[in-house]
PDB file of N, CA and C in Angstrom:
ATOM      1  N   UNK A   1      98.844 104.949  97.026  1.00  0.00           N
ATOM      2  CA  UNK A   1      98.980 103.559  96.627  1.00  0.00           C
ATOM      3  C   UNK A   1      98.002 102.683  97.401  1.00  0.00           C
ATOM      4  N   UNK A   2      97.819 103.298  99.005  1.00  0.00           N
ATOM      5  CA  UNK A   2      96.546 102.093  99.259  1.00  0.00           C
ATOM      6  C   UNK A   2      95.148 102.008  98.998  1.00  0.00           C
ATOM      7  N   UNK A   3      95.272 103.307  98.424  1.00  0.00           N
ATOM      8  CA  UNK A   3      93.498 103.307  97.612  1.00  0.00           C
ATOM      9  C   UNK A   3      93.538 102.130  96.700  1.00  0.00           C
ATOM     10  N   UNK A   4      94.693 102.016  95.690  1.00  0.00           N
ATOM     11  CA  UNK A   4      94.818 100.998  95.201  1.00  0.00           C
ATOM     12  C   UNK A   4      94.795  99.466  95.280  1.00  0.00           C
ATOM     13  N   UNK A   5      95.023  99.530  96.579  1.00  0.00           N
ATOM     14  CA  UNK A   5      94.992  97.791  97.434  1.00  0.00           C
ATOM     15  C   UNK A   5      93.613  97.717  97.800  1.00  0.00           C
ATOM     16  N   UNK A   6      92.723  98.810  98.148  1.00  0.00           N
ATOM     17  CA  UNK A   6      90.979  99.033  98.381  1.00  0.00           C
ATOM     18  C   UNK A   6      90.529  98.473  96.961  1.00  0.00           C
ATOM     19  N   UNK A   7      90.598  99.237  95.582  1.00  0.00           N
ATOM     20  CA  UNK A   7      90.200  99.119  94.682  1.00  0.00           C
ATOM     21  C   UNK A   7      90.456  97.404  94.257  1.00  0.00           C
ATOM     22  N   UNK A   8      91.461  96.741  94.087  1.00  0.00           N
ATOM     23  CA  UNK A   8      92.499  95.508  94.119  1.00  0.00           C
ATOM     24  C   UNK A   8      91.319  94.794  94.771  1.00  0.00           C
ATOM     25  N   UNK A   9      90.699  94.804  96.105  1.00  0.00           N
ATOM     26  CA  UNK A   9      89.993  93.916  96.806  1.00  0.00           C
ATOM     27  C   UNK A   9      88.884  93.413  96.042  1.00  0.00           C
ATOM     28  N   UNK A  10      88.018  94.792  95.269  1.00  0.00           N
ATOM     29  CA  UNK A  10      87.012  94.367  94.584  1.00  0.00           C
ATOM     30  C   UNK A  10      87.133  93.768  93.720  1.00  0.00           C
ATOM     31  N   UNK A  11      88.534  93.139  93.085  1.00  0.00           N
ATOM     32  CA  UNK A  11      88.454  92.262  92.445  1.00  0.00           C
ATOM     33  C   UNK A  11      89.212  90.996  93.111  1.00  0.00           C
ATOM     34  N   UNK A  12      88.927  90.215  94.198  1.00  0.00           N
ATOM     35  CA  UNK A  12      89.776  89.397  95.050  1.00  0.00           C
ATOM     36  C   UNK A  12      90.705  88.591  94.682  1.00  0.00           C
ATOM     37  N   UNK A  13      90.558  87.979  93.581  1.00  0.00           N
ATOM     38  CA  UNK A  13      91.347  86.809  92.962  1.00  0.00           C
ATOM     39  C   UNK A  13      92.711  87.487  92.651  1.00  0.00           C
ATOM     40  N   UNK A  14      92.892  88.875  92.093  1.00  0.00           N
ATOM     41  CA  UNK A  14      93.971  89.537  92.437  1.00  0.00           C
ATOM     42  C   UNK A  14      95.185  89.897  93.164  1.00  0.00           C
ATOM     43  N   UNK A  15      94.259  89.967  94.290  1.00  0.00           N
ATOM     44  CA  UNK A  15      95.063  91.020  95.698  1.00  0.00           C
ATOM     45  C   UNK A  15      96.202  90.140  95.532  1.00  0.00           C
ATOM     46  N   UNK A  16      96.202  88.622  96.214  1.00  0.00           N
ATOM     47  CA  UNK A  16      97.323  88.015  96.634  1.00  0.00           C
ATOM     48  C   UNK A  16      98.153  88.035  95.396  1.00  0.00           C
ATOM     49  N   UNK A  17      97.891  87.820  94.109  1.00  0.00           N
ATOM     50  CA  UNK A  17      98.383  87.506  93.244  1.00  0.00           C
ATOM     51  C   UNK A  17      99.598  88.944  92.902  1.00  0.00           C
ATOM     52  N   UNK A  18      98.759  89.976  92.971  1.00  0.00           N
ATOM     53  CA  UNK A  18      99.619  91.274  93.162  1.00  0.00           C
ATOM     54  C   UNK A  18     100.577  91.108  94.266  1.00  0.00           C
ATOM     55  N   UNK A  19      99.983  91.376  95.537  1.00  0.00           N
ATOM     56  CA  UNK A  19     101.125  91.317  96.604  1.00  0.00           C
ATOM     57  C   UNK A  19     102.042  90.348  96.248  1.00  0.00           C
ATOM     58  N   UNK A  20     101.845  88.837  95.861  1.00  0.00           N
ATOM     59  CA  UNK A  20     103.364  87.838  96.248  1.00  0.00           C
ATOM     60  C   UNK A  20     104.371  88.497  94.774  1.00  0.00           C
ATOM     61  N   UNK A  21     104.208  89.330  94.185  1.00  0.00           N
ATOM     62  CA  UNK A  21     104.626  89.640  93.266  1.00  0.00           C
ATOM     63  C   UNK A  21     105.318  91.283  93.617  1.00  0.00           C
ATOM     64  N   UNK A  22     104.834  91.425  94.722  1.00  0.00           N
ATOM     65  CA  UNK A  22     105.468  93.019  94.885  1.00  0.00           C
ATOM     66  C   UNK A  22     105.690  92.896  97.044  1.00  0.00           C
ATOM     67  N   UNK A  23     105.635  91.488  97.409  1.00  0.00           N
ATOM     68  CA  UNK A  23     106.261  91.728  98.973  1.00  0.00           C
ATOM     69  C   UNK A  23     106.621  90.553  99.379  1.00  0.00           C
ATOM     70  N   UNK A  24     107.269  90.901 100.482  1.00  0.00           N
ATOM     71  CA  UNK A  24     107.653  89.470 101.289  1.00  0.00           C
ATOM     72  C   UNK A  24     106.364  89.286 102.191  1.00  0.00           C
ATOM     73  N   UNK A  25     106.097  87.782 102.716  1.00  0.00           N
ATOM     74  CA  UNK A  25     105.086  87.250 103.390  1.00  0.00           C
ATOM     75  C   UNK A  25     104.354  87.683 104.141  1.00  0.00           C
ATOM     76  N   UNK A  26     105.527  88.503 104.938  1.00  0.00           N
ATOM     77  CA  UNK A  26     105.239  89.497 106.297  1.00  0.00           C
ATOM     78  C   UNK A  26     104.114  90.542 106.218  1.00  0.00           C
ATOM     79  N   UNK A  27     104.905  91.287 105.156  1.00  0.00           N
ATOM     80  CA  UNK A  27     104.121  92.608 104.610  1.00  0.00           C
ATOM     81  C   UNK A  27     102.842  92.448 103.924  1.00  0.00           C
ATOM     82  N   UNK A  28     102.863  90.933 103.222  1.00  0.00           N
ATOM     83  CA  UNK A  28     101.389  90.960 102.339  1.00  0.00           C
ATOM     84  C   UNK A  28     100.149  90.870 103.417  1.00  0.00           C
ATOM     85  N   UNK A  29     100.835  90.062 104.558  1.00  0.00           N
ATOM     86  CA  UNK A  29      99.911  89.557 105.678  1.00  0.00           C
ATOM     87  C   UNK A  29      99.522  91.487 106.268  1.00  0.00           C
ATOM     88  N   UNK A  30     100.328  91.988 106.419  1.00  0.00           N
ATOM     89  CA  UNK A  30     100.245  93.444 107.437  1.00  0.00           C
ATOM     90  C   UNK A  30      99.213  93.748 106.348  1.00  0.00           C
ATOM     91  N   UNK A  31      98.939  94.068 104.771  1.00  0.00           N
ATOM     92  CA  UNK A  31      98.341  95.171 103.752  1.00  0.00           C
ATOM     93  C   UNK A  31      97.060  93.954 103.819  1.00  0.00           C
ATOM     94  N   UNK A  32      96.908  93.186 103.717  1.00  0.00           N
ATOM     95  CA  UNK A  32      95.692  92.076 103.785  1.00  0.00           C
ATOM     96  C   UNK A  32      94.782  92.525 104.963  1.00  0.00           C
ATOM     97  N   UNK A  33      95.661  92.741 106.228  1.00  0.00           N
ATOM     98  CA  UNK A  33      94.704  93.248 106.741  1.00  0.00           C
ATOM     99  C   UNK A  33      93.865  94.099 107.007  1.00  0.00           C
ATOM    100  N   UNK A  34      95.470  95.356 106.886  1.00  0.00           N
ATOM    101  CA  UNK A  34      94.822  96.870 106.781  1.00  0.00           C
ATOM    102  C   UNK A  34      93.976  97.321 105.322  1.00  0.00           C
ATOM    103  N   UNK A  35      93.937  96.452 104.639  1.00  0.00           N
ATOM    104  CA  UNK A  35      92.927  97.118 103.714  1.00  0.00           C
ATOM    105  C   UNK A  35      91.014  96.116 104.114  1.00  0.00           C
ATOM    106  N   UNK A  36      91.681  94.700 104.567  1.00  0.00           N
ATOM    107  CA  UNK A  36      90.498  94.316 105.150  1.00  0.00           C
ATOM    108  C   UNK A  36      89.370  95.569 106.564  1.00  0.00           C
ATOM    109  N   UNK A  37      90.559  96.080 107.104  1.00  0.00           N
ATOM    110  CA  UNK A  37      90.184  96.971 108.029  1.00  0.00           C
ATOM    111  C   UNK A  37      89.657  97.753 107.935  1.00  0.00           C
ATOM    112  N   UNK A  38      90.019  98.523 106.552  1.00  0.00           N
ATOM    113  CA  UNK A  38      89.446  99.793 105.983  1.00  0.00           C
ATOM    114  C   UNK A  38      88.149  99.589 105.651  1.00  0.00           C
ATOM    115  N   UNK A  39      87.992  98.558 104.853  1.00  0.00           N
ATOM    116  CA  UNK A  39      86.425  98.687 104.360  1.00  0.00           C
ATOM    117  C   UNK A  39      85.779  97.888 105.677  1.00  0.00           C
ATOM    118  N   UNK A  40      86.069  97.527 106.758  1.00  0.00           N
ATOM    119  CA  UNK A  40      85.057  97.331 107.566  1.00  0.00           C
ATOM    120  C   UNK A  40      84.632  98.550 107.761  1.00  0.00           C
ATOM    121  N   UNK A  41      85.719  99.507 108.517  1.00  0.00           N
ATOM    122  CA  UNK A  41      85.388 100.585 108.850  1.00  0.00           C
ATOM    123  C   UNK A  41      84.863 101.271 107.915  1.00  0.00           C
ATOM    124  N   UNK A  42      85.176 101.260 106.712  1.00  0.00           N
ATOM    125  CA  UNK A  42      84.181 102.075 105.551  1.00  0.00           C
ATOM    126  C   UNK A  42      82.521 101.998 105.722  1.00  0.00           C
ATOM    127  N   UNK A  43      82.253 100.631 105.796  1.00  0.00           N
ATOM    128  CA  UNK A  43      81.298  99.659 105.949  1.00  0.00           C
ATOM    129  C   UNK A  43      80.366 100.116 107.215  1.00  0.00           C
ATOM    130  N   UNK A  44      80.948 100.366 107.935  1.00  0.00           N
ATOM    131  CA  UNK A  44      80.366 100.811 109.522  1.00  0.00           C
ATOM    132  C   UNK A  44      80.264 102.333 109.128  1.00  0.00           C
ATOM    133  N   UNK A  45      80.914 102.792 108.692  1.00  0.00           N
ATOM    134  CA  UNK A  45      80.627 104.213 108.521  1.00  0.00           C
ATOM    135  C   UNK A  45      79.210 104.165 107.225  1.00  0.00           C
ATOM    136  N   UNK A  46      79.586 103.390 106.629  1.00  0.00           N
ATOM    137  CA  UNK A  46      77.729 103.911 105.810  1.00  0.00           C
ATOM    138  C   UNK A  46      76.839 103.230 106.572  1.00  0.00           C
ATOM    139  N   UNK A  47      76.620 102.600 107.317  1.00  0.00           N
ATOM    140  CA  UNK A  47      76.391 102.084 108.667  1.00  0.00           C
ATOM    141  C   UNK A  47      75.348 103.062 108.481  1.00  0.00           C
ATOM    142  N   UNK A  48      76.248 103.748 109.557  1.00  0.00           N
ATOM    143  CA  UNK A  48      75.653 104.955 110.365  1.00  0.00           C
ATOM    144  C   UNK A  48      75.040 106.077 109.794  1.00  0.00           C
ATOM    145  N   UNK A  49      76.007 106.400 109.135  1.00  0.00           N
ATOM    146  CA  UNK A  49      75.405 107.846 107.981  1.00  0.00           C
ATOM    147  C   UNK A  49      74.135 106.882 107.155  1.00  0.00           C
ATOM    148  N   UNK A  50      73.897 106.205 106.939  1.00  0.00           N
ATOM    149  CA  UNK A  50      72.152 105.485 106.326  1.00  0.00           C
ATOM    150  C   UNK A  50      71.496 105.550 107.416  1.00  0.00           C
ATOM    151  N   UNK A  51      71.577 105.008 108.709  1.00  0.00           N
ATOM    152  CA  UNK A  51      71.287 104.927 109.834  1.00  0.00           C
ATOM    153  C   UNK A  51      70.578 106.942 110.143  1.00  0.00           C
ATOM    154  N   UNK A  52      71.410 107.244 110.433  1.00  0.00           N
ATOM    155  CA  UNK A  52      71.315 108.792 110.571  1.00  0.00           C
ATOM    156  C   UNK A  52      70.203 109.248 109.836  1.00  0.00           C
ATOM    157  N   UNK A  53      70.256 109.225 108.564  1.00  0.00           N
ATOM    158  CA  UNK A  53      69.546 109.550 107.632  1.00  0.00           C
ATOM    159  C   UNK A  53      68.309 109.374 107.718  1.00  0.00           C
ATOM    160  N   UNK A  54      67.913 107.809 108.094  1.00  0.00           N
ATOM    161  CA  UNK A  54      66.608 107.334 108.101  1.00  0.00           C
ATOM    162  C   UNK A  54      66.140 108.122 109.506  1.00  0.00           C
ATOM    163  N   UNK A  55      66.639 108.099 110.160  1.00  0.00           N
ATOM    164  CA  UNK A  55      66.291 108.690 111.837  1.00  0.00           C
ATOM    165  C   UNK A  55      65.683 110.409 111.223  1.00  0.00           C
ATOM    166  N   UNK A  56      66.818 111.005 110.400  1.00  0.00           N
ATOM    167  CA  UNK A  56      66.269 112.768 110.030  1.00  0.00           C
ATOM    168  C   UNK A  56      64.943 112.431 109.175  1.00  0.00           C
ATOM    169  N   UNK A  57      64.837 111.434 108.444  1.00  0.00           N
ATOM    170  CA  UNK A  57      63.729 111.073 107.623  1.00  0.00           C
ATOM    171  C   UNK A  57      62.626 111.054 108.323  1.00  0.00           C
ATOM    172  N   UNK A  58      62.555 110.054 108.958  1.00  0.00           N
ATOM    173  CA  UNK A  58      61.144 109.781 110.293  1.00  0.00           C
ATOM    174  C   UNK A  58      60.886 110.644 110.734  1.00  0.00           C
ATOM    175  N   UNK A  59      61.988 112.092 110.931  1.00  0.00           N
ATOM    176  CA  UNK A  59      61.504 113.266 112.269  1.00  0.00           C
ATOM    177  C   UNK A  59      60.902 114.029 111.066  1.00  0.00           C
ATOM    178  N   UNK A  60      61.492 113.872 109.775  1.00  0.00           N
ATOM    179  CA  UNK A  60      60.898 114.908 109.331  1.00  0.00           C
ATOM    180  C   UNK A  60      59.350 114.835 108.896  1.00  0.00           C
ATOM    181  N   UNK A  61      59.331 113.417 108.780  1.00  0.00           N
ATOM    182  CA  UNK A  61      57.712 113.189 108.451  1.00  0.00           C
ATOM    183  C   UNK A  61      56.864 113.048 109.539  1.00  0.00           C
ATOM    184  N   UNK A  62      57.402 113.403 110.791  1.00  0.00           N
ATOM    185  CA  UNK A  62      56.635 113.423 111.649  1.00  0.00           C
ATOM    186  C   UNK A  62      56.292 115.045 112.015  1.00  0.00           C
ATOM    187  N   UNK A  63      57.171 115.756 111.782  1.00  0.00           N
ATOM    188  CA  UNK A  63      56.901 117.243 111.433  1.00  0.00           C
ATOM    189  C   UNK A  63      56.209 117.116 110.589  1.00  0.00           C
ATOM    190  N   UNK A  64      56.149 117.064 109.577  1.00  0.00           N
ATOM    191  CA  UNK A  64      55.553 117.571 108.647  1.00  0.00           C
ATOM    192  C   UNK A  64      53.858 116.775 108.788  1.00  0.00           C
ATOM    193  N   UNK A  65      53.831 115.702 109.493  1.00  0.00           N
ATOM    194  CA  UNK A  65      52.425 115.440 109.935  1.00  0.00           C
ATOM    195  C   UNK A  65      51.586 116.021 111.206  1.00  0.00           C
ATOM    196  N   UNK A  66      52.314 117.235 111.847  1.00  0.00           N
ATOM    197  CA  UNK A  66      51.707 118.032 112.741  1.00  0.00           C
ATOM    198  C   UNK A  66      51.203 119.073 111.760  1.00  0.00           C
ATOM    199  N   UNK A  67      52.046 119.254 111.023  1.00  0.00           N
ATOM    200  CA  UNK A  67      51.077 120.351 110.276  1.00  0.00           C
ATOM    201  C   UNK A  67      49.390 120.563 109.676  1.00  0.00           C
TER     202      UNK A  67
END
């Protein structure tokens, strides 16, 4: 179900409109965040793995220019 509150975000005008319809105040505030949380961390993770990537990229063309 919280893949679903991920998916829900990309369309924003939603989210709240779903939650006050399926929680009390408390709880919409707790899932607001933890799905805000997730895609940071999603976010930081392609971060890095692009990050990474470009770094194996550069070494490799730098190998491949000793040749």
């Amino acid at each position: 179900m919280f893949l679903l509150y991920i998916a829900t975000v990309l369309d924003p005008k939603y989210v709240k409109f779903y939650f006050n319809h399926m929680y009390d105040v408390d709880k919409i505030n707790e899932l607001i965040r933890k799905v805000k949380d997730t895609l940071t961390r999603m976010y930081e993770y392609y971060l890095k793995v692009n990050e990474i990537r470009r770094i194996c990229t550069m070494l490799m063309l730098v190998d491949l220019n000793k040749i």
